[in-house]
N, C-alpha and C. Protein backbone atom coordinates (compact mmCIF):
# COMPACT_ATOMS: atom_id res chain seq x y z
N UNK A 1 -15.46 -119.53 14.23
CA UNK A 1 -14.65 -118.38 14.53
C UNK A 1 -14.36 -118.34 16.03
N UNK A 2 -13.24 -118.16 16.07
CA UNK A 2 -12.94 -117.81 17.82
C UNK A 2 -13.39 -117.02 18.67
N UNK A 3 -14.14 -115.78 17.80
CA UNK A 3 -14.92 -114.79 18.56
C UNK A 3 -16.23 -114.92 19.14
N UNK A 4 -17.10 -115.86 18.12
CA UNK A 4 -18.36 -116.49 18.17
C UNK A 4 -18.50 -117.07 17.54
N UNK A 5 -19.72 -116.95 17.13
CA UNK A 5 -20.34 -118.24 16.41
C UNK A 5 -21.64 -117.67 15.32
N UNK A 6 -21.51 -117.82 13.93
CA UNK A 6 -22.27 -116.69 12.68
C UNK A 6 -23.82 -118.22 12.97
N UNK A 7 -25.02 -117.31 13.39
CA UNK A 7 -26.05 -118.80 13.34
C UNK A 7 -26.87 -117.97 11.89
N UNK A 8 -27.32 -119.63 11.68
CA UNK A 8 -28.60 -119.13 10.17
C UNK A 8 -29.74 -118.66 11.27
N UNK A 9 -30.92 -117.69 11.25
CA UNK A 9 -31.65 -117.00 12.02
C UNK A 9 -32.72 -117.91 10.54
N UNK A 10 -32.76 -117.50 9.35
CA UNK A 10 -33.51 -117.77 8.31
C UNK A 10 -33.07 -118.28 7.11
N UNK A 11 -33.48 -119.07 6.12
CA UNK A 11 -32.33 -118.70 5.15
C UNK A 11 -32.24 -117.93 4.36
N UNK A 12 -30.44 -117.70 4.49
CA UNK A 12 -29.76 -116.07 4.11
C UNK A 12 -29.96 -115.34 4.68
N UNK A 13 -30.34 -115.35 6.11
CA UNK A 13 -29.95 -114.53 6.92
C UNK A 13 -29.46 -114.90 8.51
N UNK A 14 -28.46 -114.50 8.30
CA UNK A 14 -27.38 -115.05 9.91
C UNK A 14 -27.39 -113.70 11.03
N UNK A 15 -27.16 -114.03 11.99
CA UNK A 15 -26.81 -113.41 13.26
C UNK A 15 -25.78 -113.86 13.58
N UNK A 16 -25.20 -112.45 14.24
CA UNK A 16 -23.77 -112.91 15.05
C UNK A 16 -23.77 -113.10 16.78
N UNK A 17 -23.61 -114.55 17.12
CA UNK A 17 -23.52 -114.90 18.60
C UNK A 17 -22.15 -114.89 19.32
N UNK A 18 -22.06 -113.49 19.63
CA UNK A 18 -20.34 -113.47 19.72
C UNK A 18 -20.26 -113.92 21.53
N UNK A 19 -18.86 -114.78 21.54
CA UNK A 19 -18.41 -115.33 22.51
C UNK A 19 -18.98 -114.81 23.81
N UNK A 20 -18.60 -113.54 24.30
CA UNK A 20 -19.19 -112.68 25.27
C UNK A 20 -20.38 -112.67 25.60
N UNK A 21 -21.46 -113.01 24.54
CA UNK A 21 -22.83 -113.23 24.85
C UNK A 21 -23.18 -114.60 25.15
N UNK A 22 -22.37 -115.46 24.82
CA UNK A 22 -22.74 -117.16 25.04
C UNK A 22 -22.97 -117.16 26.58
N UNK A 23 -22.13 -117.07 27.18
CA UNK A 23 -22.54 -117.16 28.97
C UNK A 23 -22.13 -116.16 30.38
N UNK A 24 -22.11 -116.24 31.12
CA UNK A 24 -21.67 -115.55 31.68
C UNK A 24 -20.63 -115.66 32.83
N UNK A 25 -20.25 -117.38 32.29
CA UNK A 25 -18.61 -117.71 32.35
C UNK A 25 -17.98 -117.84 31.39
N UNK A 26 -16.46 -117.78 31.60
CA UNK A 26 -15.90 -117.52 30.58
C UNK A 26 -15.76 -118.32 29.62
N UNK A 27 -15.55 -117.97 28.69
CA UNK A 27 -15.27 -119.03 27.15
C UNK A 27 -14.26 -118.26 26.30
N UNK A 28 -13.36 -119.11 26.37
CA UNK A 28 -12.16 -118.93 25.19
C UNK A 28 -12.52 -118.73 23.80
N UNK A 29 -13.36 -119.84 23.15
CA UNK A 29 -13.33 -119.99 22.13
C UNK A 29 -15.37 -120.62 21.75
N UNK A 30 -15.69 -119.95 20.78
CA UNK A 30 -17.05 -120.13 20.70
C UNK A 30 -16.95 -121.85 20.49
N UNK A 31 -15.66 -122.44 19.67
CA UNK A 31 -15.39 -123.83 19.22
C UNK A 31 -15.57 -124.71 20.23
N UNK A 32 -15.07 -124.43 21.79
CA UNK A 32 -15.65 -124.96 23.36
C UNK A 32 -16.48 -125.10 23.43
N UNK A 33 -17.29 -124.31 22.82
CA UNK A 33 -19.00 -124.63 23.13
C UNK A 33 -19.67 -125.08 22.21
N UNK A 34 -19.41 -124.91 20.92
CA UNK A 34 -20.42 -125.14 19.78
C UNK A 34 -19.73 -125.71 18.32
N UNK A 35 -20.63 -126.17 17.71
CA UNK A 35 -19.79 -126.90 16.39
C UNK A 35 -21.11 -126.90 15.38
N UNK A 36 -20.66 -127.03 13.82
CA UNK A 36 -21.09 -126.85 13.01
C UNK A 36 -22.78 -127.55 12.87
N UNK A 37 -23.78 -127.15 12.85
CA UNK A 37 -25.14 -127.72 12.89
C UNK A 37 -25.73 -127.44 14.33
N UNK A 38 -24.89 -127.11 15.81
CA UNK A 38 -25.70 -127.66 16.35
C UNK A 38 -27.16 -126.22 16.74
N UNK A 39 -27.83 -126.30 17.44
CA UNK A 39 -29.08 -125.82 17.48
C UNK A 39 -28.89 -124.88 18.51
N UNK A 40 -29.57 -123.75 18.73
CA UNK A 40 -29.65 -122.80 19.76
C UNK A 40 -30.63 -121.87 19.85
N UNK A 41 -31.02 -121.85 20.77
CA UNK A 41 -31.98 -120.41 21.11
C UNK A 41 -31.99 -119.37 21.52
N UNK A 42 -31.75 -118.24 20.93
CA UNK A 42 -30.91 -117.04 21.24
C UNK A 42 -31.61 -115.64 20.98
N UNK A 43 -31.58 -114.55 21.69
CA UNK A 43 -32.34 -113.66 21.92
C UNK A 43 -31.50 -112.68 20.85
N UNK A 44 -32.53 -111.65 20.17
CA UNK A 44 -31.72 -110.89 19.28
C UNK A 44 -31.74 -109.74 19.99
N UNK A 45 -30.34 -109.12 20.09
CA UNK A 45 -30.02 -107.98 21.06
C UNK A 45 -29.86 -106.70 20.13
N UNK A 46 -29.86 -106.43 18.71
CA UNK A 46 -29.60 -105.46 18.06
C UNK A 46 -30.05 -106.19 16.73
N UNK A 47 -30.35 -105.35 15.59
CA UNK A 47 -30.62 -105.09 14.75
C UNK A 47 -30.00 -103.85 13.57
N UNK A 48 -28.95 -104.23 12.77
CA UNK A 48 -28.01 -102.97 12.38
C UNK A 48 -29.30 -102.85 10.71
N UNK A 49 -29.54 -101.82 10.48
CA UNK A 49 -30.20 -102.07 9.05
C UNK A 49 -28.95 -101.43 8.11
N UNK A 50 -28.69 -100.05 8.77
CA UNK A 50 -27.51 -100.10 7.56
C UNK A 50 -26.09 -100.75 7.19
N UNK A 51 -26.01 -101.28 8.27
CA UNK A 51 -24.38 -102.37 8.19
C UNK A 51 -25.35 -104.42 7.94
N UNK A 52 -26.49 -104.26 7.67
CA UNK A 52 -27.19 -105.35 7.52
C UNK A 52 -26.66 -106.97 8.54
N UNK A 53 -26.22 -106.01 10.03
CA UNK A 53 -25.67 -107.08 11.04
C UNK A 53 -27.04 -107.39 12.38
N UNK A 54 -26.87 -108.45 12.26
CA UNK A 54 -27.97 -108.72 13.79
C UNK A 54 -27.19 -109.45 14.89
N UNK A 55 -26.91 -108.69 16.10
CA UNK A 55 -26.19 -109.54 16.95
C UNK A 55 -27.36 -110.57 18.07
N UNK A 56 -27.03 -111.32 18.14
CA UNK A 56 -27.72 -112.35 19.45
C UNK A 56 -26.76 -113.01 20.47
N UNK A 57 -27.69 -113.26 21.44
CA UNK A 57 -27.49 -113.55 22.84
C UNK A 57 -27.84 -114.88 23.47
N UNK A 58 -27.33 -115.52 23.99
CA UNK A 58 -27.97 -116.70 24.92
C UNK A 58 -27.76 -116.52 26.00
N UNK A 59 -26.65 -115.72 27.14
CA UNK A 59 -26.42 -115.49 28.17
C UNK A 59 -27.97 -114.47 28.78
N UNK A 60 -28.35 -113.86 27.52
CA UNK A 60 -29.14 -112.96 28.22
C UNK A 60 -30.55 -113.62 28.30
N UNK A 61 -30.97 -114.87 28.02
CA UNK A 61 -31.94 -115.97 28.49
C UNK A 61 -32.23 -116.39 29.81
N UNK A 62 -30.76 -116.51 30.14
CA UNK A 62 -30.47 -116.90 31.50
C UNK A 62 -30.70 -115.72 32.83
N UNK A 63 -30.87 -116.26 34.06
CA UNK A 63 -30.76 -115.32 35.21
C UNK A 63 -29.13 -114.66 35.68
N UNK A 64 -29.02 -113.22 35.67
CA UNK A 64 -27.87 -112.74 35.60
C UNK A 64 -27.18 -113.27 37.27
N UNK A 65 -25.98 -113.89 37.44
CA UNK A 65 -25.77 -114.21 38.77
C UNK A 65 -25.42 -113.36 39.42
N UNK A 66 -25.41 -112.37 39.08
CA UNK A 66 -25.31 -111.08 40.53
C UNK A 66 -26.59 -111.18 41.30
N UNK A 67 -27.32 -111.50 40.06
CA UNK A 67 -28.90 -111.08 40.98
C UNK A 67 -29.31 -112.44 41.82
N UNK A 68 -29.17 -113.47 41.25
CA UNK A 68 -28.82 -114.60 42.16
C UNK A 68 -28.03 -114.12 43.34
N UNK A 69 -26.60 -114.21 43.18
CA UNK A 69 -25.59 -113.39 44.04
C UNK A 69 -26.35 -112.69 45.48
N UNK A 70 -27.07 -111.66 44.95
CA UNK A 70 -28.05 -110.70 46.12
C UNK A 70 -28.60 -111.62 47.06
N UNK A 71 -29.06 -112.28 46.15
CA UNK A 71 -30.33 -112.90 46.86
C UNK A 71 -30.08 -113.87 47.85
N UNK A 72 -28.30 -114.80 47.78
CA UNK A 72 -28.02 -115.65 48.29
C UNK A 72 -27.02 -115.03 49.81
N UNK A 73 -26.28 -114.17 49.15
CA UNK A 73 -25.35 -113.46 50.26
C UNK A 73 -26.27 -112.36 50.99
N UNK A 74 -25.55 -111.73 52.16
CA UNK A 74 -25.85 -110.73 52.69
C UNK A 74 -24.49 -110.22 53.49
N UNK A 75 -24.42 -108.98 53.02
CA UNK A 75 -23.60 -108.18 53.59
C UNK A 75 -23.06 -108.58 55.54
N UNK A 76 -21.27 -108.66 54.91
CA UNK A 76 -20.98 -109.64 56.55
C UNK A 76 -21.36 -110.87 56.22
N UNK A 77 -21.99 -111.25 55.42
CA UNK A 77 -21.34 -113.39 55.25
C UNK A 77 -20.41 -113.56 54.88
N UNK A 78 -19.39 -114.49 55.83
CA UNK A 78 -18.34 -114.97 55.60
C UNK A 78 -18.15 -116.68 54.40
N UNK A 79 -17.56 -116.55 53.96
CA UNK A 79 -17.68 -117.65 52.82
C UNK A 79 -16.54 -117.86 52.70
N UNK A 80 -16.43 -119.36 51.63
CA UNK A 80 -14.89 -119.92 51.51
C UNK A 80 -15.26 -120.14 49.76
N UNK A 81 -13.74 -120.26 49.15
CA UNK A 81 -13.77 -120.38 47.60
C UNK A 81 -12.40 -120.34 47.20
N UNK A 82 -12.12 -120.60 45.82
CA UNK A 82 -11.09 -121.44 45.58
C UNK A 82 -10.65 -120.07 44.62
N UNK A 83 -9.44 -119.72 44.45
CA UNK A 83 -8.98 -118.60 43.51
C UNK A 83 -8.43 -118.78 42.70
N UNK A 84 -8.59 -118.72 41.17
CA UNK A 84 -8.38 -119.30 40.24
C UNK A 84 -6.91 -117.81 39.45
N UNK A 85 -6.01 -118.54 38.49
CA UNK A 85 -5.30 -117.89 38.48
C UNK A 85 -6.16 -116.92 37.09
N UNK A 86 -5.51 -115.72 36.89
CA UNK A 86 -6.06 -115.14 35.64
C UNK A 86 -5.50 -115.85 34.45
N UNK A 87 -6.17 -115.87 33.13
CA UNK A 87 -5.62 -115.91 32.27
C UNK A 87 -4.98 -114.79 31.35
């Protein structure tokens, strides 16, 4: 699916790893990143019991780069970087 990606958690029971949670650059399409079988380790961020949905995460494994970000800049550093157009 273009939105994410449905993983088996157990069998007969799936989680949804939607695009937005894969990283915390961008991704078009969960299909960029992932394909049928392959393996992942992913944090479960919700639990629906009455809509029987579980969403998960892999971005949220990772260190968020703002907080990197902090840690590297300081207010008044001048820096150089390349500006990418929007999509």
């Amino acid at each position: 699916m273009d939105f994410g990606a449905f993983v088996e958690i157990l069998p007969g029971v799936d989680g949804l790893l939607h695009v937005i949670d894969m990283s915390y650059a961008r991704i078009g399409k969960a299909s960029d990143v992932y394909k049928p079988g392959d393996e992942v380790e992913a944090k479960v961020l919700k639990i629906d019991p009455v809509s029987k949905k579980i969403s998960l995460g892999l971005k949220q494994l990772q260190e968020d780069p703002w907080t990197t970000g902090a840690r590297t800049f300081t207010m008044g550093d001048r820096v150089s970087g390349t500006v990418f157009a929007a999509r």
